[in-house]
Protein backbone atom coordinates (compact mmCIF):
# COMPACT_ATOMS: atom_id res chain seq x y z
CA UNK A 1 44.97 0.33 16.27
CA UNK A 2 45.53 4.40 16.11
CA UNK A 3 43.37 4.69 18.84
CA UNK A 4 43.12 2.09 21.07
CA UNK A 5 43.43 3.00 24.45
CA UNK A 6 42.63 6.59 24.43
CA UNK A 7 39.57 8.82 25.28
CA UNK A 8 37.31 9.60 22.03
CA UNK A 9 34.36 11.97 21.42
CA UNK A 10 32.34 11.19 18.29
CA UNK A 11 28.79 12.00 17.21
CA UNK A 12 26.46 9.01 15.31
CA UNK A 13 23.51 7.75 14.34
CA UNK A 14 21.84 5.36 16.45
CA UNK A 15 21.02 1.97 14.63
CA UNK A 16 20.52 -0.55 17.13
CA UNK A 17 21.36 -1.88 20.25
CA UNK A 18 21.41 -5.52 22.40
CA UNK A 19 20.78 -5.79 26.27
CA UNK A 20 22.14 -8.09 28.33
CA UNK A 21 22.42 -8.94 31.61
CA UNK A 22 26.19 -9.73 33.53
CA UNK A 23 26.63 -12.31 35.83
CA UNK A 24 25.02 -10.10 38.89
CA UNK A 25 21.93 -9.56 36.64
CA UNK A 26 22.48 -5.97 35.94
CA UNK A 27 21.84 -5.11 32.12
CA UNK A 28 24.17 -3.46 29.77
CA UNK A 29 23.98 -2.86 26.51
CA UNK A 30 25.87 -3.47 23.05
CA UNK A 31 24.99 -0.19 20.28
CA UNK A 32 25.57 0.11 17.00
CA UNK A 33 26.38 3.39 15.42
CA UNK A 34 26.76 4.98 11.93
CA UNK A 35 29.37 7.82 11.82
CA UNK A 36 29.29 11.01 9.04
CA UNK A 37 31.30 8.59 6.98
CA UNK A 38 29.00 5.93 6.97
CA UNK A 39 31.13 3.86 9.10
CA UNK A 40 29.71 1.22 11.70
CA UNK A 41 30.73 1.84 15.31
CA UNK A 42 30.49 -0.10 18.28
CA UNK A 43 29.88 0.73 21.71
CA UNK A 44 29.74 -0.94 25.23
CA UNK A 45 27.59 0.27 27.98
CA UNK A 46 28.22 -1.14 31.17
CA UNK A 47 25.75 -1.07 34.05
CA UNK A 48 26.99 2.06 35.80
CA UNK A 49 26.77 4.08 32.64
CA UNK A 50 23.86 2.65 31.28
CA UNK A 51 22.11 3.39 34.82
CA UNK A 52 23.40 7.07 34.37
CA UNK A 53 23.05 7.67 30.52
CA UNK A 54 19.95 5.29 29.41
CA UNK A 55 20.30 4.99 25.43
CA UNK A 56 16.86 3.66 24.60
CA UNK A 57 15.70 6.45 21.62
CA UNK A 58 16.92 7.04 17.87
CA UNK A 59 18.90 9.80 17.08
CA UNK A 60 21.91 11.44 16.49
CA UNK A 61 24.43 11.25 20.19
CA UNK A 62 27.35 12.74 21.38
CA UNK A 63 29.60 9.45 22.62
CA UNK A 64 32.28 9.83 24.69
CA UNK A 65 34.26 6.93 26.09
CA UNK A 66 37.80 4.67 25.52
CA UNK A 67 39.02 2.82 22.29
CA UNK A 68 39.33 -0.86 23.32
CA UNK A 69 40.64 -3.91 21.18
CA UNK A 70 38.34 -6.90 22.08
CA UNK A 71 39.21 -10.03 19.64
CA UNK A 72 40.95 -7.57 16.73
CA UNK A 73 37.60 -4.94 16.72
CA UNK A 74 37.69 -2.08 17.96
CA UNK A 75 34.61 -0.67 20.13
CA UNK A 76 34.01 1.95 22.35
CA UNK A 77 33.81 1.96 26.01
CA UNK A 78 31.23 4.34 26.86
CA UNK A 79 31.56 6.80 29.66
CA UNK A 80 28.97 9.74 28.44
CA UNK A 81 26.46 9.88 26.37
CA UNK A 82 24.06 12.17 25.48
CA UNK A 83 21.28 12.84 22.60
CA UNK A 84 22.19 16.09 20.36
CA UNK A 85 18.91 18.47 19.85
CA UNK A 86 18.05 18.03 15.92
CA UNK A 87 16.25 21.45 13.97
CA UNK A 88 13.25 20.81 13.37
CA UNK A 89 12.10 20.40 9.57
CA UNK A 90 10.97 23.70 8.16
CA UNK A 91 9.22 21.91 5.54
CA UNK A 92 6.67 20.39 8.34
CA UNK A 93 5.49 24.28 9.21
């Protein structure tokens, strides 16, 4: 893959993520994404991130983190993430 191995920043949508815990019992999490292109994108947030950066809201984020290859799909291991400010509607003044 293009990018595997190197450091990305992308924004997205947030669809949906899946906690788990590891074998210590710590949870991470598994998220979903939809990019400007409509394209899925997956992310992995391991304990110490997670802990740091909770994602547990919609809304459009900021991800930053590495490309990794796990089984021939790419994902993204997260590092930072944060949840961009949205404009609110003028249509609701």
């Amino acid at each position: 893959m293009l990018h595997e191995g190197k450091m990305v920043r992308i924004v997205a949508d947030f669809i949906a993520d899946k906690p788990v815990r590891t074998k210590r019992g710590d949870y991470m999490k598994f998220g979903t994404f939809l990019d400007v292109e409509g394209s899925f994108i997956d992310t992995v947030h391991f304990p110490p991130s997670l802990k740091q950066y909770p994602l547990n809201t919609a809304g459009i984020y900021l991800i930053e983190g590495k490309v990794v290859l796990d089984f021939g799909c790419p994902s993204i291991e997260v590092s930072w993430i944060g949840r961009m400010p949205l404009k609110p509607d003028p249509r609701s003044e």
